[in-house]
N, C-alpha and C. Protein backbone atom coordinates (compact mmCIF):
# COMPACT_ATOMS: atom_id res chain seq x y z
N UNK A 1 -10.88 -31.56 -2.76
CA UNK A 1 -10.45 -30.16 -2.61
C UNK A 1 -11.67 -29.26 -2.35
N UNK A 2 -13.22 -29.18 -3.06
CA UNK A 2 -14.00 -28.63 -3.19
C UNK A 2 -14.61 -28.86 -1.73
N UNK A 3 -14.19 -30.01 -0.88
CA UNK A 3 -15.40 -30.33 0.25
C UNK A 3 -14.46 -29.57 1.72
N UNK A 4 -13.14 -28.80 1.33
CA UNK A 4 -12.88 -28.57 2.37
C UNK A 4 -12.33 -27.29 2.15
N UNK A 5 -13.10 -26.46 1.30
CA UNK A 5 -13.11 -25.17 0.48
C UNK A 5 -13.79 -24.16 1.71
N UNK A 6 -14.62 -24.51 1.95
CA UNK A 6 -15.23 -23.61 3.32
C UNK A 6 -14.60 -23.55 4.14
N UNK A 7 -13.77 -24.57 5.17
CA UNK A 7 -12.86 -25.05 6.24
C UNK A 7 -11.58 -24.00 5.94
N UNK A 8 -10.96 -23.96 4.73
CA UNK A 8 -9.50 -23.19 4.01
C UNK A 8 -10.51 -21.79 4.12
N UNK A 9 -11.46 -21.48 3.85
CA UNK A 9 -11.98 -19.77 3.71
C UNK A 9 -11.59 -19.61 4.75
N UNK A 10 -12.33 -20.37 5.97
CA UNK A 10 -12.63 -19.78 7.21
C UNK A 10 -10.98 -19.66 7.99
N UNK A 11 -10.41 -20.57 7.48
CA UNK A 11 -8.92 -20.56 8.39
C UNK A 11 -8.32 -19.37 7.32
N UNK A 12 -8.79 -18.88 6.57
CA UNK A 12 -7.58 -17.84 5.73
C UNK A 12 -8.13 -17.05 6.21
N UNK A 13 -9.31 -16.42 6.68
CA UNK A 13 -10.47 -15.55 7.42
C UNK A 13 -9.22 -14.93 8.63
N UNK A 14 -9.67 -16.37 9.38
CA UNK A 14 -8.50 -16.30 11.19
C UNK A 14 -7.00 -15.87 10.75
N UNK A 15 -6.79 -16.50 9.63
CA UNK A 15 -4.94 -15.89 9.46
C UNK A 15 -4.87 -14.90 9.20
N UNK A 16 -6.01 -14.03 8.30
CA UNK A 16 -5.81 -12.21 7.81
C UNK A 16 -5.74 -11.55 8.57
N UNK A 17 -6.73 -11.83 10.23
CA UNK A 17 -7.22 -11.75 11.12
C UNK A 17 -6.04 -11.21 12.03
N UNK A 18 -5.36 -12.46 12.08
CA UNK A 18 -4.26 -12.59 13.28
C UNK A 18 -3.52 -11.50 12.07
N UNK A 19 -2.62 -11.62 11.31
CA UNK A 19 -1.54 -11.15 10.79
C UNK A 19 -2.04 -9.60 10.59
N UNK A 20 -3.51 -9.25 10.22
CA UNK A 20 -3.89 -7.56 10.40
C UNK A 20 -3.62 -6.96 11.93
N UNK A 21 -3.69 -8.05 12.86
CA UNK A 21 -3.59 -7.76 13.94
C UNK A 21 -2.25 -7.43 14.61
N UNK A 22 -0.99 -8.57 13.95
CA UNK A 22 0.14 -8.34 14.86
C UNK A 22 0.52 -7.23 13.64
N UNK A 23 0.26 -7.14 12.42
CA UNK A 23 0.89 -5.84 11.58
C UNK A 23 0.74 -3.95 12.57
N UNK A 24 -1.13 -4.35 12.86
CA UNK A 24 -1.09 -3.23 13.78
C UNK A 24 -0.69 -2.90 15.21
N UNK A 25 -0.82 -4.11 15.60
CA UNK A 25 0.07 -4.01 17.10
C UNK A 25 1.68 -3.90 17.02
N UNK A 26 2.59 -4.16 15.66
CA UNK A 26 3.92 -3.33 15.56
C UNK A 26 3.82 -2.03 15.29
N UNK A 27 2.56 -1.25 14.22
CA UNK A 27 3.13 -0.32 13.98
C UNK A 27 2.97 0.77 14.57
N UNK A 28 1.51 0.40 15.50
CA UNK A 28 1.10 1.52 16.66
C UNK A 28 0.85 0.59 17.78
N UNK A 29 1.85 0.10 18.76
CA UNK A 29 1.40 -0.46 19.93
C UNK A 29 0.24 0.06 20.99
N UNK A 30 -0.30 1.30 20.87
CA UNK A 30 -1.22 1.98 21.51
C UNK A 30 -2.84 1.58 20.84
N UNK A 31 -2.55 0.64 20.12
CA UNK A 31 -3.85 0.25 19.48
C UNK A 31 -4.00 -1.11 20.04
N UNK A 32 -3.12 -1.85 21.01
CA UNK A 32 -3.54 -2.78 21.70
C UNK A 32 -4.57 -2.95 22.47
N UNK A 33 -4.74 -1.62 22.83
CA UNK A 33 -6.47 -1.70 23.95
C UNK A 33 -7.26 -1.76 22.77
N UNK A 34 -7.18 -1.24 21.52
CA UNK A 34 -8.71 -1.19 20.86
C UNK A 34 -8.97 -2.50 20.11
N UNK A 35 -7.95 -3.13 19.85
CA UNK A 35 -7.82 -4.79 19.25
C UNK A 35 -8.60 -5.52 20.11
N UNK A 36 -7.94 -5.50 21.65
CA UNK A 36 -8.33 -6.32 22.96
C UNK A 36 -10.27 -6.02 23.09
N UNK A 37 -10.42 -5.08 23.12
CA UNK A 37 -12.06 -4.99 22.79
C UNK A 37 -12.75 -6.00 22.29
N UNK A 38 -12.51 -6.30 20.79
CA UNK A 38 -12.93 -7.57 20.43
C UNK A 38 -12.94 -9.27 21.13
């Protein structure tokens, strides 16, 4: 469990990531250009 503790950070990292992302692209679709920047 401990040796693949970094691997689970980094993928919970990408999932906050994505899911902060489609939360703000429902609630203001006009924030799609400033997401796309990145």
């Amino acid at each position: 469990m401990l040796e693949g503790r970094s691997l689970n950070l980094c993928r919970l990292r990408e999932f906050m990531k994505r899911e902060e992302l489609n939360v703000v692209l429902i609630c203001s679709p006009e924030n799609i250009y400033h997401f796309s920047g990145f």
